[in-house]
N, C-alpha and C. Protein backbone atom coordinates (compact mmCIF):
# COMPACT_ATOMS: atom_id res chain seq x y z
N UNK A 1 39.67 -68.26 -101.41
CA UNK A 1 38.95 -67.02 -101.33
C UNK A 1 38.34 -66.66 -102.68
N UNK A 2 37.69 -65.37 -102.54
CA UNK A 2 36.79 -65.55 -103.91
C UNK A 2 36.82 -63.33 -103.68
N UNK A 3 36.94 -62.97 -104.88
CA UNK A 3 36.90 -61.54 -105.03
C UNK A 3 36.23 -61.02 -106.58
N UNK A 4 35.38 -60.37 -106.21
CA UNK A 4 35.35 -59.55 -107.65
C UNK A 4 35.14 -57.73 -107.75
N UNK A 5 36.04 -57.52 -108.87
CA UNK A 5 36.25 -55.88 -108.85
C UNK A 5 34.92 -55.53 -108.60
N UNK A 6 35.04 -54.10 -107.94
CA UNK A 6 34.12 -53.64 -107.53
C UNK A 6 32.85 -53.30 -108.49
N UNK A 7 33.58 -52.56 -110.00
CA UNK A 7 32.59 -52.74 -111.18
C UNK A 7 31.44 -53.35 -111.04
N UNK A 8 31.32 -54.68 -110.90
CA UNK A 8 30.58 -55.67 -110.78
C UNK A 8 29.87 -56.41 -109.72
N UNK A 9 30.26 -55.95 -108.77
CA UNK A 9 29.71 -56.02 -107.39
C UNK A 9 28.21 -55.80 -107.53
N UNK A 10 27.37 -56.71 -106.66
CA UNK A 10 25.86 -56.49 -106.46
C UNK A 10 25.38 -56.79 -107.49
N UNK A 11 25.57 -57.28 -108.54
CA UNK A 11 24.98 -58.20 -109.85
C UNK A 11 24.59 -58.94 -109.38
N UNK A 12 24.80 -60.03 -108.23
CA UNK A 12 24.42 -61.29 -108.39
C UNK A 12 25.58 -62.50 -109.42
N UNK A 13 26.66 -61.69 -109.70
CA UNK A 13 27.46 -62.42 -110.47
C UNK A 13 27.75 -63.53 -109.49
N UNK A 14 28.67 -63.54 -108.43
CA UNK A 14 29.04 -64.32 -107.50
C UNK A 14 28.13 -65.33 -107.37
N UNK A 15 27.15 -65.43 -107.35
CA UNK A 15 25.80 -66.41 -106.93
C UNK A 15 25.58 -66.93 -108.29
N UNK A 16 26.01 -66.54 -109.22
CA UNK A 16 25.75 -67.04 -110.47
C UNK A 16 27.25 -68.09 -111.05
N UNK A 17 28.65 -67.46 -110.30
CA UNK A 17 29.74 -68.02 -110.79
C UNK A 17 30.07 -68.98 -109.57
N UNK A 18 29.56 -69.39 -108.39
CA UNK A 18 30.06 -69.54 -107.56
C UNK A 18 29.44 -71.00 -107.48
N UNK A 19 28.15 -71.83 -107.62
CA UNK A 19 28.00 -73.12 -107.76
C UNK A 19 28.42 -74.05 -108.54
N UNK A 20 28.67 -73.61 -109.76
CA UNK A 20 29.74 -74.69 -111.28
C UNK A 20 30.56 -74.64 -110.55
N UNK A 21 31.64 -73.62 -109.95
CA UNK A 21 32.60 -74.38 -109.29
C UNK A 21 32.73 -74.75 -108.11
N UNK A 22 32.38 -74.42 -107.66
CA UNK A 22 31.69 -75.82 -106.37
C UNK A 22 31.13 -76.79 -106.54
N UNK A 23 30.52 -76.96 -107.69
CA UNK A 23 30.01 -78.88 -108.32
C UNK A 23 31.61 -79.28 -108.60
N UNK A 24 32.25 -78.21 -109.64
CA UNK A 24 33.53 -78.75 -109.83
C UNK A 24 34.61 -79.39 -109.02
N UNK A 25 34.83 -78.73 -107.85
CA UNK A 25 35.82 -79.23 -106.88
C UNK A 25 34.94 -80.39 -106.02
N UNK A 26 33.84 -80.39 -105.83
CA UNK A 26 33.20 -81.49 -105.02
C UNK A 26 33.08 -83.07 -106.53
N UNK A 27 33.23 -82.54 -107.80
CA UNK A 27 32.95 -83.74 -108.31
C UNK A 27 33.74 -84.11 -108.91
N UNK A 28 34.73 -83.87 -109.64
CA UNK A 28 36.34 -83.90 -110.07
C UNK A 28 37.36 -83.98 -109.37
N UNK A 29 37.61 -83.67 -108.31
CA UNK A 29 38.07 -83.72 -107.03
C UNK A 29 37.79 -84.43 -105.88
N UNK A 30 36.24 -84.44 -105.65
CA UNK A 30 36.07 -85.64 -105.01
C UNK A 30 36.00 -84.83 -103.28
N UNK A 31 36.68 -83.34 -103.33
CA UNK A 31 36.77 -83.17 -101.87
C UNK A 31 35.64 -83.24 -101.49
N UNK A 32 35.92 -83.60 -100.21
CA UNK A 32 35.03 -83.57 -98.70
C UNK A 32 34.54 -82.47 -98.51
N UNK A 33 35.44 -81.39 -98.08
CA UNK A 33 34.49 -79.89 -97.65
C UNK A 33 34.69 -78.63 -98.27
N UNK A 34 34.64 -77.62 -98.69
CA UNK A 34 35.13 -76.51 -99.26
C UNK A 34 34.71 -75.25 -97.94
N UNK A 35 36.10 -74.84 -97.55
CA UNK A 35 35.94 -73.82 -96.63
C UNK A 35 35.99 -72.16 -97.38
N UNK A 36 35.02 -71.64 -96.32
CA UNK A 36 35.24 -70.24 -96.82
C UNK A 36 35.18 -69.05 -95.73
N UNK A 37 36.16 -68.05 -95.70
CA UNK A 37 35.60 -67.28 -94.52
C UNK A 37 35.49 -65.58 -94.95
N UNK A 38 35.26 -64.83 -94.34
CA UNK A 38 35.01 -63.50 -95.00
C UNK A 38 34.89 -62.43 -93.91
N UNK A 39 35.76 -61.19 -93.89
CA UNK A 39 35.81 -60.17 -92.89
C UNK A 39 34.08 -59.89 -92.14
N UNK A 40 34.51 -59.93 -90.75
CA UNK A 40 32.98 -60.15 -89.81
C UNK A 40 32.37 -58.73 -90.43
N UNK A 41 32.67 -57.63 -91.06
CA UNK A 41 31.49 -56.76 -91.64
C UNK A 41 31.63 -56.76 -92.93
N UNK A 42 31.54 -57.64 -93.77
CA UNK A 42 30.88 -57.87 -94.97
C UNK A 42 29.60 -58.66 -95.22
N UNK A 43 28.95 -57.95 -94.85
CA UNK A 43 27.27 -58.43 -94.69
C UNK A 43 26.78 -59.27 -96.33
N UNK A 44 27.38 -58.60 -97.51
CA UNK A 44 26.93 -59.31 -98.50
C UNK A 44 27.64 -60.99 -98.50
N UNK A 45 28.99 -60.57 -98.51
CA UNK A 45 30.43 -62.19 -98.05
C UNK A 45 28.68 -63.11 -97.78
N UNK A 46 28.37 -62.64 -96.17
CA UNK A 46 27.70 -63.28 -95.45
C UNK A 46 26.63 -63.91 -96.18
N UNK A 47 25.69 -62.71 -96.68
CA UNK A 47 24.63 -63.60 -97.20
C UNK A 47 25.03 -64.22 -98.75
N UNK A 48 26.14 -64.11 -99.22
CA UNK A 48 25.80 -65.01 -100.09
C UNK A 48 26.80 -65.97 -99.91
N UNK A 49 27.47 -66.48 -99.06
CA UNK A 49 27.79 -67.91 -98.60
C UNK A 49 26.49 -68.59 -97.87
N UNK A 50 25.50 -67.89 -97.03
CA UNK A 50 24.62 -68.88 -96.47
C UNK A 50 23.28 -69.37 -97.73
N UNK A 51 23.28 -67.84 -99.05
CA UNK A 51 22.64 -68.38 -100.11
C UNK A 51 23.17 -69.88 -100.72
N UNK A 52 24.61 -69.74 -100.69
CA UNK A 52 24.98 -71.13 -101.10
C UNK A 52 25.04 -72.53 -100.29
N UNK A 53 24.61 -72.27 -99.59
CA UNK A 53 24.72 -73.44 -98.43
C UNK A 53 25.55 -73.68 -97.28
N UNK A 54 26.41 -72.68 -97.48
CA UNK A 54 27.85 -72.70 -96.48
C UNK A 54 27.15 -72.53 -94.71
N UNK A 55 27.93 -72.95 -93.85
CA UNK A 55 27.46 -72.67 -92.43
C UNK A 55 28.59 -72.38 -91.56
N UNK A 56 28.37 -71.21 -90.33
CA UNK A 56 28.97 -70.57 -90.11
C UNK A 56 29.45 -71.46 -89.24
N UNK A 57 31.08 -71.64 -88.62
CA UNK A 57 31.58 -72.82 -88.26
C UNK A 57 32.07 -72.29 -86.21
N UNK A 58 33.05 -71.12 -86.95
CA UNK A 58 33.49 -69.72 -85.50
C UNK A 58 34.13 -68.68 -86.17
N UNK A 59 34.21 -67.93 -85.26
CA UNK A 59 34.66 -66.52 -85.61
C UNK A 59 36.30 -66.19 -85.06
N UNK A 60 36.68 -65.64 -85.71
CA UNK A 60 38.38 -66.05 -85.62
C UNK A 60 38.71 -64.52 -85.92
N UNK A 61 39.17 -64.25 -84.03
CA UNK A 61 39.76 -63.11 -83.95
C UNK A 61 41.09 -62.94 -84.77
N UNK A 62 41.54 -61.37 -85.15
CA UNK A 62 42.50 -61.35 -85.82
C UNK A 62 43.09 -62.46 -86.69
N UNK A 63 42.12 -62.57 -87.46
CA UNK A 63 42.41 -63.78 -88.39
C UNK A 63 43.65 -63.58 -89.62
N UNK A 64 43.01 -62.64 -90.19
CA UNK A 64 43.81 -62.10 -91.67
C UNK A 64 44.44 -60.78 -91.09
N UNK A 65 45.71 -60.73 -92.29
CA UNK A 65 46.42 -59.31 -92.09
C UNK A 65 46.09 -58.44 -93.56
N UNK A 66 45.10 -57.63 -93.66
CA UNK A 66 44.70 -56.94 -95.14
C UNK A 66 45.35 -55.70 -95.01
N UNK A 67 45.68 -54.95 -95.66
CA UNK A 67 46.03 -53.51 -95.53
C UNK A 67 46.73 -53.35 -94.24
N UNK A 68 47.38 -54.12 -93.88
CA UNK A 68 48.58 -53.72 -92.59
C UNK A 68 47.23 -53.58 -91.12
N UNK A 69 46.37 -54.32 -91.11
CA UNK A 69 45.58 -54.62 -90.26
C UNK A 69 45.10 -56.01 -90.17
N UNK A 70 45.13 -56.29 -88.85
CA UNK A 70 44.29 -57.76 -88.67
C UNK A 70 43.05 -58.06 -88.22
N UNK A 71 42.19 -58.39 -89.29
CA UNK A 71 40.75 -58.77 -88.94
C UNK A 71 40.01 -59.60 -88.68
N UNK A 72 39.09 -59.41 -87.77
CA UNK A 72 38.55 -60.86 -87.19
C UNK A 72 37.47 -61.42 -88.89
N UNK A 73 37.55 -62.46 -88.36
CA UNK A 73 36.81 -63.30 -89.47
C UNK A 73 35.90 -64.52 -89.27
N UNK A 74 34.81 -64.33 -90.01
CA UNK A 74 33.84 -65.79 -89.71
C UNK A 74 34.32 -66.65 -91.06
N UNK A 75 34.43 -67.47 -90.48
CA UNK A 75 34.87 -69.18 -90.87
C UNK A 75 33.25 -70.14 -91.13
N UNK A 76 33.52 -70.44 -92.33
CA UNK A 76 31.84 -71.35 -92.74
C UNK A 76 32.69 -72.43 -93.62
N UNK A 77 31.67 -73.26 -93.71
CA UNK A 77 32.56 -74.72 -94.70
C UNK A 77 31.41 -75.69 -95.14
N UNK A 78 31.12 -75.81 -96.04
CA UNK A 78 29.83 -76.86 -97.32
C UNK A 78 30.59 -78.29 -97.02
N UNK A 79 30.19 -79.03 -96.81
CA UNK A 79 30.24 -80.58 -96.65
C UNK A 79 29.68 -81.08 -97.92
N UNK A 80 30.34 -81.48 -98.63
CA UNK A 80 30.20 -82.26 -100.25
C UNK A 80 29.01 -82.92 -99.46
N UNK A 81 27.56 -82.50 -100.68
CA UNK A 81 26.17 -82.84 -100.46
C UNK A 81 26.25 -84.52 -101.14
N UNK A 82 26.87 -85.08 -101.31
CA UNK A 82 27.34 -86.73 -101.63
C UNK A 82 27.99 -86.94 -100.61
N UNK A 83 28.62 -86.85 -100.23
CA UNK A 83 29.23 -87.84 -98.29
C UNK A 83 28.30 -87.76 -97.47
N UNK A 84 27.93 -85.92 -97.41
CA UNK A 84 26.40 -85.74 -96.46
C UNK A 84 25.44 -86.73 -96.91
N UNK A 85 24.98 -87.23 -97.80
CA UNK A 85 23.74 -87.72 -97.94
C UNK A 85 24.07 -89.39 -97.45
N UNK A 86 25.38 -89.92 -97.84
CA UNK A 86 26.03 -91.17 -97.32
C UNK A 86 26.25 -91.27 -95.83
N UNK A 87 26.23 -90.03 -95.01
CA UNK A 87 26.52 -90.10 -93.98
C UNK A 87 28.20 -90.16 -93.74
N UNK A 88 28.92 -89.82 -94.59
CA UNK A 88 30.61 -89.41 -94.71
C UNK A 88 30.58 -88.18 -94.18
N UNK A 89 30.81 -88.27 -92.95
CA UNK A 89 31.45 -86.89 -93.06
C UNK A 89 31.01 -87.06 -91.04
N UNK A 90 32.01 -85.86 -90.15
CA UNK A 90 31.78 -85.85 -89.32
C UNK A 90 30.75 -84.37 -88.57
């Protein structure tokens, strides 16, 4: 998961901190996919996982328990753009 204090919210920070490490874990690491999911009304979550390439996979009732509540959640996941281009990956 990925959070930043509210302070800083709507900068554009996230979109700015969020690809170095995603080169990082796809190229040092080597993984295959990096999943991410984010409460179904966080409209920003949304657009800036599909700014990064992420795709929405399903939506997963009562997923998380936050604040003594359980919320449904969309589920998205990036396929390391090196297996994709090899054709690795299902």
């Amino acid at each position: 998961g990925y959070s930043i204090d509210a302070q800083y919210q709507g900068r554009g920070l996230m979109q700015e901190f969020m690809p170095p490490c995603m080169d990082y874990m796809f190229k040092h690491f080597n993984m295959h996919r990096i999943m991410a999911t984010y409460m179904a009304n966080n409209d920003r979550s949304a657009a800036l996982l599909e700014r990064l390439g992420f795709a929405k996979e399903t939506y997963a009732k009562s997923y998380l328990n936050i604040a003594d509540t359980w919320g449904d959640h969309v589920l998205t996941a990036l396929v390391n753009p090196v297996h994709k281009k090899a054709g690795v990956y299902c």
